[in-house]
ModelCIF file with pLDDT and N, C-alpha, C, O atoms, coordinates in Angstrom:
data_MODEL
#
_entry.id   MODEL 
#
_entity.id                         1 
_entity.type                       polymer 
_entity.pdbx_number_of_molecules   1 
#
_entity_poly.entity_id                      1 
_entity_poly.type                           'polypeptide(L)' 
_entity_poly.nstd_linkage                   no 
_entity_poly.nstd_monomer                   no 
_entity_poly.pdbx_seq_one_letter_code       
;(UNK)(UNK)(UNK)(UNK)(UNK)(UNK)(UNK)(UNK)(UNK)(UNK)(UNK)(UNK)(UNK)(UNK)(UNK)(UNK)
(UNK)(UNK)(UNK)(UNK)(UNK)(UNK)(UNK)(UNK)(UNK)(UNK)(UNK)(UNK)(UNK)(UNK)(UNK)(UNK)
(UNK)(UNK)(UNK)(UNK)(UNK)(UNK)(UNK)(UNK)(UNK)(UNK)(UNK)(UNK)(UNK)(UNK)(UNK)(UNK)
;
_entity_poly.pdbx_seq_one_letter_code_can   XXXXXXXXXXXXXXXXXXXXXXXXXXXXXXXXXXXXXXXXXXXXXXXX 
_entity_poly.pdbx_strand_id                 A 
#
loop_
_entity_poly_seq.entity_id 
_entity_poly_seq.num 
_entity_poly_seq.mon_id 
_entity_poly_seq.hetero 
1 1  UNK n 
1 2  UNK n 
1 3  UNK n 
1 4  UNK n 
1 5  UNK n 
1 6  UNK n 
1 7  UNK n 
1 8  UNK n 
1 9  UNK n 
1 10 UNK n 
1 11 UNK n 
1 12 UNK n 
1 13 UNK n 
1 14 UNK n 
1 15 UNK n 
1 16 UNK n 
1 17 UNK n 
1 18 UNK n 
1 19 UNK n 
1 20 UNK n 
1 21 UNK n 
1 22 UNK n 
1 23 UNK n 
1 24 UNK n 
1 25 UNK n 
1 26 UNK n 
1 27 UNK n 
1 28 UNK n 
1 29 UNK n 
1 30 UNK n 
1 31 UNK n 
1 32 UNK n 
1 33 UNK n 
1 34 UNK n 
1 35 UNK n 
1 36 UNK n 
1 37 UNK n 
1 38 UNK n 
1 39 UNK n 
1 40 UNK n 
1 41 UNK n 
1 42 UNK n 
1 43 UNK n 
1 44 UNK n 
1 45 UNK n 
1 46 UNK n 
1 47 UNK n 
1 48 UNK n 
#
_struct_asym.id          A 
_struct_asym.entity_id   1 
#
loop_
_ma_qa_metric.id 
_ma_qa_metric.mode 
_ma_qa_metric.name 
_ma_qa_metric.software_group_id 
_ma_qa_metric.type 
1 global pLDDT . pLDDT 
2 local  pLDDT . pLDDT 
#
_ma_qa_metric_global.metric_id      1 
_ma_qa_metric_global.metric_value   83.65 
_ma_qa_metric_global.model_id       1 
_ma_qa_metric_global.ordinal_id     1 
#
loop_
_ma_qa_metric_local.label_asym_id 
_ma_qa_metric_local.label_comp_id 
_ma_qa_metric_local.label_seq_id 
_ma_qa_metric_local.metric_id 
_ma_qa_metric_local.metric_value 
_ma_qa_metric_local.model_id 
_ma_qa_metric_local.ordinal_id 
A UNK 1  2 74.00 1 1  
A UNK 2  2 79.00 1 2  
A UNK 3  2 83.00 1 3  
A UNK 4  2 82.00 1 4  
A UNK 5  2 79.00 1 5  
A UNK 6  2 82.00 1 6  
A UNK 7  2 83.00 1 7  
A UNK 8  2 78.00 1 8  
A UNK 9  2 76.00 1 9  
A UNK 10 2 79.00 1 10 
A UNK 11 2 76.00 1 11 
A UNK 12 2 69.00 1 12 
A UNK 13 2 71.00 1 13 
A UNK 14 2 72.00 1 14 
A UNK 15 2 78.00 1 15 
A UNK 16 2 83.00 1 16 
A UNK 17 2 86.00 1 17 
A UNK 18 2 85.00 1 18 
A UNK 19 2 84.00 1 19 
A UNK 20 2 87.00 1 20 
A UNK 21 2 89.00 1 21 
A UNK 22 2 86.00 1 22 
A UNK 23 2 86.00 1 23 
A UNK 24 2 88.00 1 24 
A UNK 25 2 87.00 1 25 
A UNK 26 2 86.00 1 26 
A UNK 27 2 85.00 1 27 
A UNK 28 2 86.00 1 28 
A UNK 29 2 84.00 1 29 
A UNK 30 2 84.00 1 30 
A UNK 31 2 82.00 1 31 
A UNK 32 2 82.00 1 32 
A UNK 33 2 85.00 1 33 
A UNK 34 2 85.00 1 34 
A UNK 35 2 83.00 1 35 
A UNK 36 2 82.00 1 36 
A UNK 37 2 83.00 1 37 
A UNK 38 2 86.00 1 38 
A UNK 39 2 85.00 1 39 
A UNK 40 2 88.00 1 40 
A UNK 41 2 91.00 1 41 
A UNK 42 2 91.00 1 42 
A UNK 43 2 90.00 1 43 
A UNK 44 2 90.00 1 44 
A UNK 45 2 92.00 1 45 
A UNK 46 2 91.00 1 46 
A UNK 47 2 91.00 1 47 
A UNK 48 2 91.00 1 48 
#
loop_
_atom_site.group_PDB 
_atom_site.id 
_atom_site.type_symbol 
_atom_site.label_atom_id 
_atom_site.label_alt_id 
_atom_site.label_comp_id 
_atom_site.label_asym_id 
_atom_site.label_entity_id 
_atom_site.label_seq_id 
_atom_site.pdbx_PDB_ins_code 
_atom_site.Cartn_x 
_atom_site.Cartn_y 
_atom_site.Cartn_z 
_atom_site.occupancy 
_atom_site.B_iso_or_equiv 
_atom_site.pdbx_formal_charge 
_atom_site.auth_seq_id 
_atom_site.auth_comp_id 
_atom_site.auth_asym_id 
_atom_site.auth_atom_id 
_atom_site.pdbx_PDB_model_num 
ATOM 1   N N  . UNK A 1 1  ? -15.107 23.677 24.166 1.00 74.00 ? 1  UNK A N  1 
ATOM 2   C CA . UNK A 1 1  ? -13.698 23.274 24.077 1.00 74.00 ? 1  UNK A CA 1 
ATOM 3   C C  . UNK A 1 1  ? -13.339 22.214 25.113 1.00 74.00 ? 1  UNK A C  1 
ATOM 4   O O  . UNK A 1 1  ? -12.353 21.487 24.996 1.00 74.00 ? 1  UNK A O  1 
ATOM 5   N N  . UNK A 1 2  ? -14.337 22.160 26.302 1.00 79.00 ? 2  UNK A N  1 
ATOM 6   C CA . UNK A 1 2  ? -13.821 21.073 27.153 1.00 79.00 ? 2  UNK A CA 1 
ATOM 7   C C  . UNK A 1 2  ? -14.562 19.683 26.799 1.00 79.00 ? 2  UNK A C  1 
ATOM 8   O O  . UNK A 1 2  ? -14.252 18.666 27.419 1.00 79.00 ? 2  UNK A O  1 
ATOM 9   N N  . UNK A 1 3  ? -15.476 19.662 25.862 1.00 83.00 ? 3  UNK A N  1 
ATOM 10  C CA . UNK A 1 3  ? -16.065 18.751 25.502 1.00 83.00 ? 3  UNK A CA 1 
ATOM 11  C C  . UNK A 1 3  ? -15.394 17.918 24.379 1.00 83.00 ? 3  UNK A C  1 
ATOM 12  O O  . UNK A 1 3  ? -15.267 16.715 24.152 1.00 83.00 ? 3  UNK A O  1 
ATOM 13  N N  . UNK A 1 4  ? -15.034 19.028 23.798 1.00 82.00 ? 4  UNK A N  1 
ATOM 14  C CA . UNK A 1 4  ? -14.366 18.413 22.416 1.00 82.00 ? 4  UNK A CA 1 
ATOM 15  C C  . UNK A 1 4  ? -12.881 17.971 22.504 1.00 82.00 ? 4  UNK A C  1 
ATOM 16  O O  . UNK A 1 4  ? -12.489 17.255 21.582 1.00 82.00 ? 4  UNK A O  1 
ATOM 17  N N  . UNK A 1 5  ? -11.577 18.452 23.953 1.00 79.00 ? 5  UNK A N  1 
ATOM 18  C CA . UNK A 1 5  ? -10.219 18.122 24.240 1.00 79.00 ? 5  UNK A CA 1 
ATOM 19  C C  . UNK A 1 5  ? -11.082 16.402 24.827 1.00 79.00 ? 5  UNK A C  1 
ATOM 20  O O  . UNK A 1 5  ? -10.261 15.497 24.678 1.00 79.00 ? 5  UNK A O  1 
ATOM 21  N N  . UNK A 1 6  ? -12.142 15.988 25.273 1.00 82.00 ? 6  UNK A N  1 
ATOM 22  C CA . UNK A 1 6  ? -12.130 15.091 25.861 1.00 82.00 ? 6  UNK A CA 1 
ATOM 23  C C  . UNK A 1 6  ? -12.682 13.770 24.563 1.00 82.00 ? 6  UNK A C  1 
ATOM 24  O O  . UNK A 1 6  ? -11.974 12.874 24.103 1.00 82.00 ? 6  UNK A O  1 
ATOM 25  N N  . UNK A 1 7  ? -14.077 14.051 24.251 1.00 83.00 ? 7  UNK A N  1 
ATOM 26  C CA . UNK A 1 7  ? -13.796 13.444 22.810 1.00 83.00 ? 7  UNK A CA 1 
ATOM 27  C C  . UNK A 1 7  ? -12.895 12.929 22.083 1.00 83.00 ? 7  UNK A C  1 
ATOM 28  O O  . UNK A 1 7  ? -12.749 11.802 21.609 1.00 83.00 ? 7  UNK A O  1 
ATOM 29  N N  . UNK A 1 8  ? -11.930 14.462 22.015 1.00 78.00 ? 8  UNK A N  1 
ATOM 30  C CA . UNK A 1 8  ? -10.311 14.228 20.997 1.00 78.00 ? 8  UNK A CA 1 
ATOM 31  C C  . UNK A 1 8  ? -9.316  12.834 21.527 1.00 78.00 ? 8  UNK A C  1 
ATOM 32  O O  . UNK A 1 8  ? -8.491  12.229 20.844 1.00 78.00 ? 8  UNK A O  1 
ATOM 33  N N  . UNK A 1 9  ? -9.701  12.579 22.944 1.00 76.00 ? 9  UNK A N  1 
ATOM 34  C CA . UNK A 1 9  ? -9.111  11.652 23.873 1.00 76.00 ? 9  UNK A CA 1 
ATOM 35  C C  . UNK A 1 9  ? -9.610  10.686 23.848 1.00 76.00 ? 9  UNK A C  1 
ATOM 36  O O  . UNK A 1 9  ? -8.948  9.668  24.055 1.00 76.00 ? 9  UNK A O  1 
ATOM 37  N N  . UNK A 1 10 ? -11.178 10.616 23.545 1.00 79.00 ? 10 UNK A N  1 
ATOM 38  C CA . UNK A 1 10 ? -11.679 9.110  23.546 1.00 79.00 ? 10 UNK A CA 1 
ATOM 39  C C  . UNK A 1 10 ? -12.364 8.508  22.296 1.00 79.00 ? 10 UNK A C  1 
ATOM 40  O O  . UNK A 1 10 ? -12.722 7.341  22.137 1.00 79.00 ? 10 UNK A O  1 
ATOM 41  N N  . UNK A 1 11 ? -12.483 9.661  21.353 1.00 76.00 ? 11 UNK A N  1 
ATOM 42  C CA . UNK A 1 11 ? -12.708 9.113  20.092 1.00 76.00 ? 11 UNK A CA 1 
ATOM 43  C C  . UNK A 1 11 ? -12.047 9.047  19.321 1.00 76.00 ? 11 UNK A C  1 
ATOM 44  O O  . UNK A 1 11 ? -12.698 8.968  18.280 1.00 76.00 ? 11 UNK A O  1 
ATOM 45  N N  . UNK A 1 12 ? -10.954 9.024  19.124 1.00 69.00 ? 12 UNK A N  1 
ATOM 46  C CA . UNK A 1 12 ? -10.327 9.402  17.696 1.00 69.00 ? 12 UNK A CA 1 
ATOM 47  C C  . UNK A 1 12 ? -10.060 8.048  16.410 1.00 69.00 ? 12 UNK A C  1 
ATOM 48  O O  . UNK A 1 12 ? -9.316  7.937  15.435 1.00 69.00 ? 12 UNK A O  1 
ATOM 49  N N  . UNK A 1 13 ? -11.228 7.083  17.130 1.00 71.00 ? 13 UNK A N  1 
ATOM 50  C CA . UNK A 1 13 ? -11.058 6.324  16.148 1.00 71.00 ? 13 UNK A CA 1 
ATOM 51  C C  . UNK A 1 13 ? -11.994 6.530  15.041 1.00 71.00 ? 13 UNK A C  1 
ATOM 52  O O  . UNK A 1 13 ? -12.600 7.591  14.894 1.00 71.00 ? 13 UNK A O  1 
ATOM 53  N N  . UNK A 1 14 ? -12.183 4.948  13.819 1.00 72.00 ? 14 UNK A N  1 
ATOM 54  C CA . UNK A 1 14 ? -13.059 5.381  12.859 1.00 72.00 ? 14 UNK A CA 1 
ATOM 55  C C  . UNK A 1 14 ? -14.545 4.149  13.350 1.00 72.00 ? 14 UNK A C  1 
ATOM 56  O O  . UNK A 1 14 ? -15.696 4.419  13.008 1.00 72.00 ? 14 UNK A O  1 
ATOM 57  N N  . UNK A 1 15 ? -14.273 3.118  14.001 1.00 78.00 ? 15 UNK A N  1 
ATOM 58  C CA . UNK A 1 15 ? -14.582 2.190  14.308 1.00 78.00 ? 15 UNK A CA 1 
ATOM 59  C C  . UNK A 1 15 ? -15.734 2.426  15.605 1.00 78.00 ? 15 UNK A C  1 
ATOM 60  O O  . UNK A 1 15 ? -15.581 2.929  16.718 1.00 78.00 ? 15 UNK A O  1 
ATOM 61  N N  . UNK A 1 16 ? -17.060 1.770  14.865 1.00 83.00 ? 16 UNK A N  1 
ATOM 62  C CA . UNK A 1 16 ? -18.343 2.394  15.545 1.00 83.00 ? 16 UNK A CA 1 
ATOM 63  C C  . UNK A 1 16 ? -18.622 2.427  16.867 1.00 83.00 ? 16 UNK A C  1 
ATOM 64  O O  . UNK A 1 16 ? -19.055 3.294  17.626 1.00 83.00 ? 16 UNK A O  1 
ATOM 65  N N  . UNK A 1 17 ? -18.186 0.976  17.016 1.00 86.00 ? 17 UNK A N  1 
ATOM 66  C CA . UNK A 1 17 ? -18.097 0.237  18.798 1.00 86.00 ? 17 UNK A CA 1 
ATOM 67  C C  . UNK A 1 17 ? -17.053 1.131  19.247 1.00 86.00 ? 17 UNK A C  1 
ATOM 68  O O  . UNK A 1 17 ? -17.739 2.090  19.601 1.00 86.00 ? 17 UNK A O  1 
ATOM 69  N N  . UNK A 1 18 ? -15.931 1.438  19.455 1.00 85.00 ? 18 UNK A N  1 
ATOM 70  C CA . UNK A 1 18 ? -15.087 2.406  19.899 1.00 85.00 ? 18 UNK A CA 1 
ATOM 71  C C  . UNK A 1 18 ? -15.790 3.244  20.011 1.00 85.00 ? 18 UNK A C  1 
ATOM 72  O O  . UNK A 1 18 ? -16.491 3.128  21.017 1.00 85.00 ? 18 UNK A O  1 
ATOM 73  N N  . UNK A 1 19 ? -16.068 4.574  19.117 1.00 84.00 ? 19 UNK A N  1 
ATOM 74  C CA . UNK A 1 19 ? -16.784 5.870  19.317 1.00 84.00 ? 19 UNK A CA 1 
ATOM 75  C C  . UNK A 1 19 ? -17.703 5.453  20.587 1.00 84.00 ? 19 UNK A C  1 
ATOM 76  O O  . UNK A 1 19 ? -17.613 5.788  21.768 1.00 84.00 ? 19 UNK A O  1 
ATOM 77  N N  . UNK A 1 20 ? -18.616 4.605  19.920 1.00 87.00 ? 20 UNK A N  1 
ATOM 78  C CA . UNK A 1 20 ? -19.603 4.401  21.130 1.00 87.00 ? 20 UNK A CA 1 
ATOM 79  C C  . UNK A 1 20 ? -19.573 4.738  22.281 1.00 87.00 ? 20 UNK A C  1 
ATOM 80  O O  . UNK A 1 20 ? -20.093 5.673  22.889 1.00 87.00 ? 20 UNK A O  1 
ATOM 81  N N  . UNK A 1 21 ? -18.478 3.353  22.766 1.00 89.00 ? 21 UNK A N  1 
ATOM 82  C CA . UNK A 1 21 ? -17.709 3.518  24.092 1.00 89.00 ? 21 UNK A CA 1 
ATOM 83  C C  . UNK A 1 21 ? -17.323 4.644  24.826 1.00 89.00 ? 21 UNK A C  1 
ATOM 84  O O  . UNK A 1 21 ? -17.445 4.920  26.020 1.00 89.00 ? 21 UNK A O  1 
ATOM 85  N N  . UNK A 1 22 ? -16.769 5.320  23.752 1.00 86.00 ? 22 UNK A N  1 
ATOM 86  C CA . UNK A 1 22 ? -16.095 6.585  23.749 1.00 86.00 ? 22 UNK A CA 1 
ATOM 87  C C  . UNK A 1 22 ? -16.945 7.778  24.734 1.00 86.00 ? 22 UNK A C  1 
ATOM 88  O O  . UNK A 1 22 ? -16.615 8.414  25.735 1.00 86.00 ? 22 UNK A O  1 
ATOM 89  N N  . UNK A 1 23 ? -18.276 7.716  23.845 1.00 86.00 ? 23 UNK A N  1 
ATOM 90  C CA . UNK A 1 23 ? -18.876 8.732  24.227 1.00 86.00 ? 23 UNK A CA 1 
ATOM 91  C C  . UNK A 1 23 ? -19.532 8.467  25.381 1.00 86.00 ? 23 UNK A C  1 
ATOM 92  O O  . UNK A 1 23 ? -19.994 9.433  25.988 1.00 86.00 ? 23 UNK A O  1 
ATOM 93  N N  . UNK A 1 24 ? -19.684 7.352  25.834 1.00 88.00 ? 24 UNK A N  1 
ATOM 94  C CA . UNK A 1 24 ? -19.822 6.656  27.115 1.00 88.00 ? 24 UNK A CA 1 
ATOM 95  C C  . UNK A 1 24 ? -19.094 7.366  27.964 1.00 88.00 ? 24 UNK A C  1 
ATOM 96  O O  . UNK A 1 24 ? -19.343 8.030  28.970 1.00 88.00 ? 24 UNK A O  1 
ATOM 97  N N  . UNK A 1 25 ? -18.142 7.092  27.358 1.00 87.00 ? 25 UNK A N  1 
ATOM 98  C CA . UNK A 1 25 ? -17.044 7.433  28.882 1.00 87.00 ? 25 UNK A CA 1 
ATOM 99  C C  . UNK A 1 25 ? -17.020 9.210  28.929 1.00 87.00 ? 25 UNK A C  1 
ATOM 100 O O  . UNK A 1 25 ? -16.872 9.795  30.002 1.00 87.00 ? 25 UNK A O  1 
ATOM 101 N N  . UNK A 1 26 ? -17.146 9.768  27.941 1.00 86.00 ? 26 UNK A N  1 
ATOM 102 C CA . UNK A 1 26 ? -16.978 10.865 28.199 1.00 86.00 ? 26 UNK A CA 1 
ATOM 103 C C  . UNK A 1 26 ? -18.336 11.735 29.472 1.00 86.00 ? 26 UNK A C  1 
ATOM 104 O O  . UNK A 1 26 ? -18.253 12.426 30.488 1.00 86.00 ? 26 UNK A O  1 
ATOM 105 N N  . UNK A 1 27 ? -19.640 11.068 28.487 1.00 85.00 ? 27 UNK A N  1 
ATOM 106 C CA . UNK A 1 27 ? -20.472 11.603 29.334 1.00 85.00 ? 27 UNK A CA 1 
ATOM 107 C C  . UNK A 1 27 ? -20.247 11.059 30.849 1.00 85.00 ? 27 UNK A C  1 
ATOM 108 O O  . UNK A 1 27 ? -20.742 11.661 31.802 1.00 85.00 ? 27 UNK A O  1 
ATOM 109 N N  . UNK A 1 28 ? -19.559 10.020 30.990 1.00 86.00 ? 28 UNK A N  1 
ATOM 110 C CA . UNK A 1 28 ? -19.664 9.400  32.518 1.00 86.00 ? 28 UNK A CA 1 
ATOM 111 C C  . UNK A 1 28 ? -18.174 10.537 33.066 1.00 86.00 ? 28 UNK A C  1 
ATOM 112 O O  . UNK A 1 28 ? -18.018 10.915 34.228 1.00 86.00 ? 28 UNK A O  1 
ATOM 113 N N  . UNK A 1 29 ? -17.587 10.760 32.327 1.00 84.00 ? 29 UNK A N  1 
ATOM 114 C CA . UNK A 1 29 ? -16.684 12.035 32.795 1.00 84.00 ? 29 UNK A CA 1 
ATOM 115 C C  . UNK A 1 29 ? -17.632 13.390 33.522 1.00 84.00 ? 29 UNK A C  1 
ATOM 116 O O  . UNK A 1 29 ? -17.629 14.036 34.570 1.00 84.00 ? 29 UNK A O  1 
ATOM 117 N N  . UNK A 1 30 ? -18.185 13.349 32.603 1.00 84.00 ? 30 UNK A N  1 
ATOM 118 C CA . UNK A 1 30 ? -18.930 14.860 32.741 1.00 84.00 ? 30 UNK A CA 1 
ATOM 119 C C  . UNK A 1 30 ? -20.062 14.526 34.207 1.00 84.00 ? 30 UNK A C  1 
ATOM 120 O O  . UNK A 1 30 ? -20.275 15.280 35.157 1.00 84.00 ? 30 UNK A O  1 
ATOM 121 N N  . UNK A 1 31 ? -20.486 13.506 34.017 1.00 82.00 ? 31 UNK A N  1 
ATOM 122 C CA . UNK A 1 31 ? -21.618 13.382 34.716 1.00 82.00 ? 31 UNK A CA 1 
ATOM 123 C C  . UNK A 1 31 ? -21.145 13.144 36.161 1.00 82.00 ? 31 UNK A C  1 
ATOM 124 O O  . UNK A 1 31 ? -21.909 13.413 37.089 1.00 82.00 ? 31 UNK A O  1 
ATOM 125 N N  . UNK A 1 32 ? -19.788 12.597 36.412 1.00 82.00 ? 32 UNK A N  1 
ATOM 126 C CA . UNK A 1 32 ? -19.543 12.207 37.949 1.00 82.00 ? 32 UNK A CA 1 
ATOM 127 C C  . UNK A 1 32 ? -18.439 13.244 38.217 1.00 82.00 ? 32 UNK A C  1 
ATOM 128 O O  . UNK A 1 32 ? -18.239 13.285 39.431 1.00 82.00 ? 32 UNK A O  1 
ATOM 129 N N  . UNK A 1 33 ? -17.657 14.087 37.553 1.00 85.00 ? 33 UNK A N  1 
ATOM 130 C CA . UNK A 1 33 ? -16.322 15.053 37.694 1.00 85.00 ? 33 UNK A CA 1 
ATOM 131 C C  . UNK A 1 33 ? -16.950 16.462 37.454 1.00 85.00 ? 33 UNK A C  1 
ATOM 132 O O  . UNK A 1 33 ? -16.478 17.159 38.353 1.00 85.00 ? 33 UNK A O  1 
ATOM 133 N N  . UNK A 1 34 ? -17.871 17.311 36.602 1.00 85.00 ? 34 UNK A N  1 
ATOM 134 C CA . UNK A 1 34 ? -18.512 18.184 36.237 1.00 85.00 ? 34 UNK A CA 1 
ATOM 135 C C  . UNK A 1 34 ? -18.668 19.031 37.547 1.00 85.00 ? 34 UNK A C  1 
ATOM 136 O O  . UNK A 1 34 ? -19.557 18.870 38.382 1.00 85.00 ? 34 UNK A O  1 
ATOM 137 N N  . UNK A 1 35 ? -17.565 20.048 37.598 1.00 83.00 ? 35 UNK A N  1 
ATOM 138 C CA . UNK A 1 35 ? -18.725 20.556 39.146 1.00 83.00 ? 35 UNK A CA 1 
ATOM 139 C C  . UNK A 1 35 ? -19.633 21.687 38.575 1.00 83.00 ? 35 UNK A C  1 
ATOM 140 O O  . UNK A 1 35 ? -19.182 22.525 37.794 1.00 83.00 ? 35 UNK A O  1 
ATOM 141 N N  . UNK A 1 36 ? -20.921 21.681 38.990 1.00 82.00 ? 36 UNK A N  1 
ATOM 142 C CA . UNK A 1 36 ? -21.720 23.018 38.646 1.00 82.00 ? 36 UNK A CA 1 
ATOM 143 C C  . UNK A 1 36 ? -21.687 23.634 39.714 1.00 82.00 ? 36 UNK A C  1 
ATOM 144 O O  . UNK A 1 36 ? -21.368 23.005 40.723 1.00 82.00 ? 36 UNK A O  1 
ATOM 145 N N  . UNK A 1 37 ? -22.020 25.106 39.811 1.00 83.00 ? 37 UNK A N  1 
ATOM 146 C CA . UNK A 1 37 ? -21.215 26.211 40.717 1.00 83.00 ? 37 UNK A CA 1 
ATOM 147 C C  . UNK A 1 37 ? -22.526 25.878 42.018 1.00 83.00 ? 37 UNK A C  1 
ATOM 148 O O  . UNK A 1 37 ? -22.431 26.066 43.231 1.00 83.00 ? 37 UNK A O  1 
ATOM 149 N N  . UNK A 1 38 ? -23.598 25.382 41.297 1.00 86.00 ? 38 UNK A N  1 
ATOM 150 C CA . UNK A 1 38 ? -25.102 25.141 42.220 1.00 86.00 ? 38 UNK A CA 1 
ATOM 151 C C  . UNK A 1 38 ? -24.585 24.130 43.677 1.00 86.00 ? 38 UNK A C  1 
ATOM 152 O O  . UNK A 1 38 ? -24.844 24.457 44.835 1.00 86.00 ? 38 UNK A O  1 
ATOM 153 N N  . UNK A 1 39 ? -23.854 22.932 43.298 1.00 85.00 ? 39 UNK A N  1 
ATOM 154 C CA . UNK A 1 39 ? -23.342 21.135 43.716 1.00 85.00 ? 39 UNK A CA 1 
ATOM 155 C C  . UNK A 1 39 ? -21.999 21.796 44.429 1.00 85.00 ? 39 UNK A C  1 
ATOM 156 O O  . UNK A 1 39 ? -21.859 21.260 45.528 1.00 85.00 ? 39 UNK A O  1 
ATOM 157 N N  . UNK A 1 40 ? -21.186 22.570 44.231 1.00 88.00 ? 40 UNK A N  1 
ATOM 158 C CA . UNK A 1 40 ? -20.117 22.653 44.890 1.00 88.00 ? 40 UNK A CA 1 
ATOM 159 C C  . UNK A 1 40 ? -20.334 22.491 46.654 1.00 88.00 ? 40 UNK A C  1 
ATOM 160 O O  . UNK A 1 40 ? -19.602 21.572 47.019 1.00 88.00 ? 40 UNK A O  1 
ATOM 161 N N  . UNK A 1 41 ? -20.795 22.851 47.368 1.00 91.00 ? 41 UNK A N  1 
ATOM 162 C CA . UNK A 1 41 ? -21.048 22.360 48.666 1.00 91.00 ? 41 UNK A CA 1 
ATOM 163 C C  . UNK A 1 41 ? -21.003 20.873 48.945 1.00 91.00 ? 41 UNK A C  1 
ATOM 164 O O  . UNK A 1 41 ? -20.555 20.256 49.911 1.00 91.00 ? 41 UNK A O  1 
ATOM 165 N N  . UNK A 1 42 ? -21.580 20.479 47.856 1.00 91.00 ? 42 UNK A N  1 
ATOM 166 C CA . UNK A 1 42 ? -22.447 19.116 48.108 1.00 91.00 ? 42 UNK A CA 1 
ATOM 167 C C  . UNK A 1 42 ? -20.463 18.315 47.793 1.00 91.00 ? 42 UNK A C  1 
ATOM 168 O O  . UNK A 1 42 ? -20.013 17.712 48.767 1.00 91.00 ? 42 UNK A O  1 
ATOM 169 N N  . UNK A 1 43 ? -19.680 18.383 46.715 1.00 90.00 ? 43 UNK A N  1 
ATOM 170 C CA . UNK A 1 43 ? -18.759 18.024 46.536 1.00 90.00 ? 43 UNK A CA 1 
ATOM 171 C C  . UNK A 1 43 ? -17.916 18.041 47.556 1.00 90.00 ? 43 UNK A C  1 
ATOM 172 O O  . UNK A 1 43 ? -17.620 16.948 48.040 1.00 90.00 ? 43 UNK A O  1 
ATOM 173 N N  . UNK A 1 44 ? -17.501 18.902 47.960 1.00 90.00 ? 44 UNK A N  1 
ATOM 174 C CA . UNK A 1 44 ? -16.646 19.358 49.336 1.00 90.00 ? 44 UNK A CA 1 
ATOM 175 C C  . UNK A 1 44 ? -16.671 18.645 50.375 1.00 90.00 ? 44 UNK A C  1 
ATOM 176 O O  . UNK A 1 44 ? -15.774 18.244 51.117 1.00 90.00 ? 44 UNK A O  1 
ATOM 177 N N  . UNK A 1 45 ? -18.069 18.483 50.373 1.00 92.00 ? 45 UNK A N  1 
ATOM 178 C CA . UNK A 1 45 ? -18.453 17.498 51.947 1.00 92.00 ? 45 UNK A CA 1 
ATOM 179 C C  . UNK A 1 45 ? -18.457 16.004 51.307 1.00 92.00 ? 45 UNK A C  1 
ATOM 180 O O  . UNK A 1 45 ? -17.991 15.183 52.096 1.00 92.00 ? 45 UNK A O  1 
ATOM 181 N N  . UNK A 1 46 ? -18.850 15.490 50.136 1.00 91.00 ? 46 UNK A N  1 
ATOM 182 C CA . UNK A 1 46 ? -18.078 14.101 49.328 1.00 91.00 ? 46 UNK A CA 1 
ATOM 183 C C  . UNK A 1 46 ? -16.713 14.186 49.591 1.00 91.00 ? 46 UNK A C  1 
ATOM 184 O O  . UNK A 1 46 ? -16.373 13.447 50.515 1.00 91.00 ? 46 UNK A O  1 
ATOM 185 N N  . UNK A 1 47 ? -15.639 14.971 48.987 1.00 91.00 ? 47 UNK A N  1 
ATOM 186 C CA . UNK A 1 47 ? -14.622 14.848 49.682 1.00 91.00 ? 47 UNK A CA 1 
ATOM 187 C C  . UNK A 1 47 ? -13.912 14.981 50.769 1.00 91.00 ? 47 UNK A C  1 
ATOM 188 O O  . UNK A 1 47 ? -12.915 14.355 51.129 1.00 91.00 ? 47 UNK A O  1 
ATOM 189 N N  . UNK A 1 48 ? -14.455 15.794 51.250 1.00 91.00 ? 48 UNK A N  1 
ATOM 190 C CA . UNK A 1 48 ? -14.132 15.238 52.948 1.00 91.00 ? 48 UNK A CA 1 
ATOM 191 C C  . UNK A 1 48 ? -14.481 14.308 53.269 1.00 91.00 ? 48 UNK A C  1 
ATOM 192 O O  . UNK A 1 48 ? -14.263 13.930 54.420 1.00 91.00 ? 48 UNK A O  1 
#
């Protein structure tokens, strides 16, 4: 469900290059915002 509210946000077109993009951005969502419960330390001290 958190995959698919974000999708719903960046794909909702019909147009191939869009989607594309789309899913670009989503995985670059996931991949730099994603905390796994393992990385949380590691985040904390990034934000500080």
């Amino acid at each position: 469900y958190v995959l698919e509210f974000l999708l719903g946000q960046y794909c909702s077109s019909d147009d191939p290059e869009l989607i594309e993009k789309g899913v670009e951005s989503v995985k670059h969502i996931l991949a730099d915002n994603f905390v796994r419960p393992d990385e949380a330390q590691k985040i904390l001290s990034q934000l500080r």
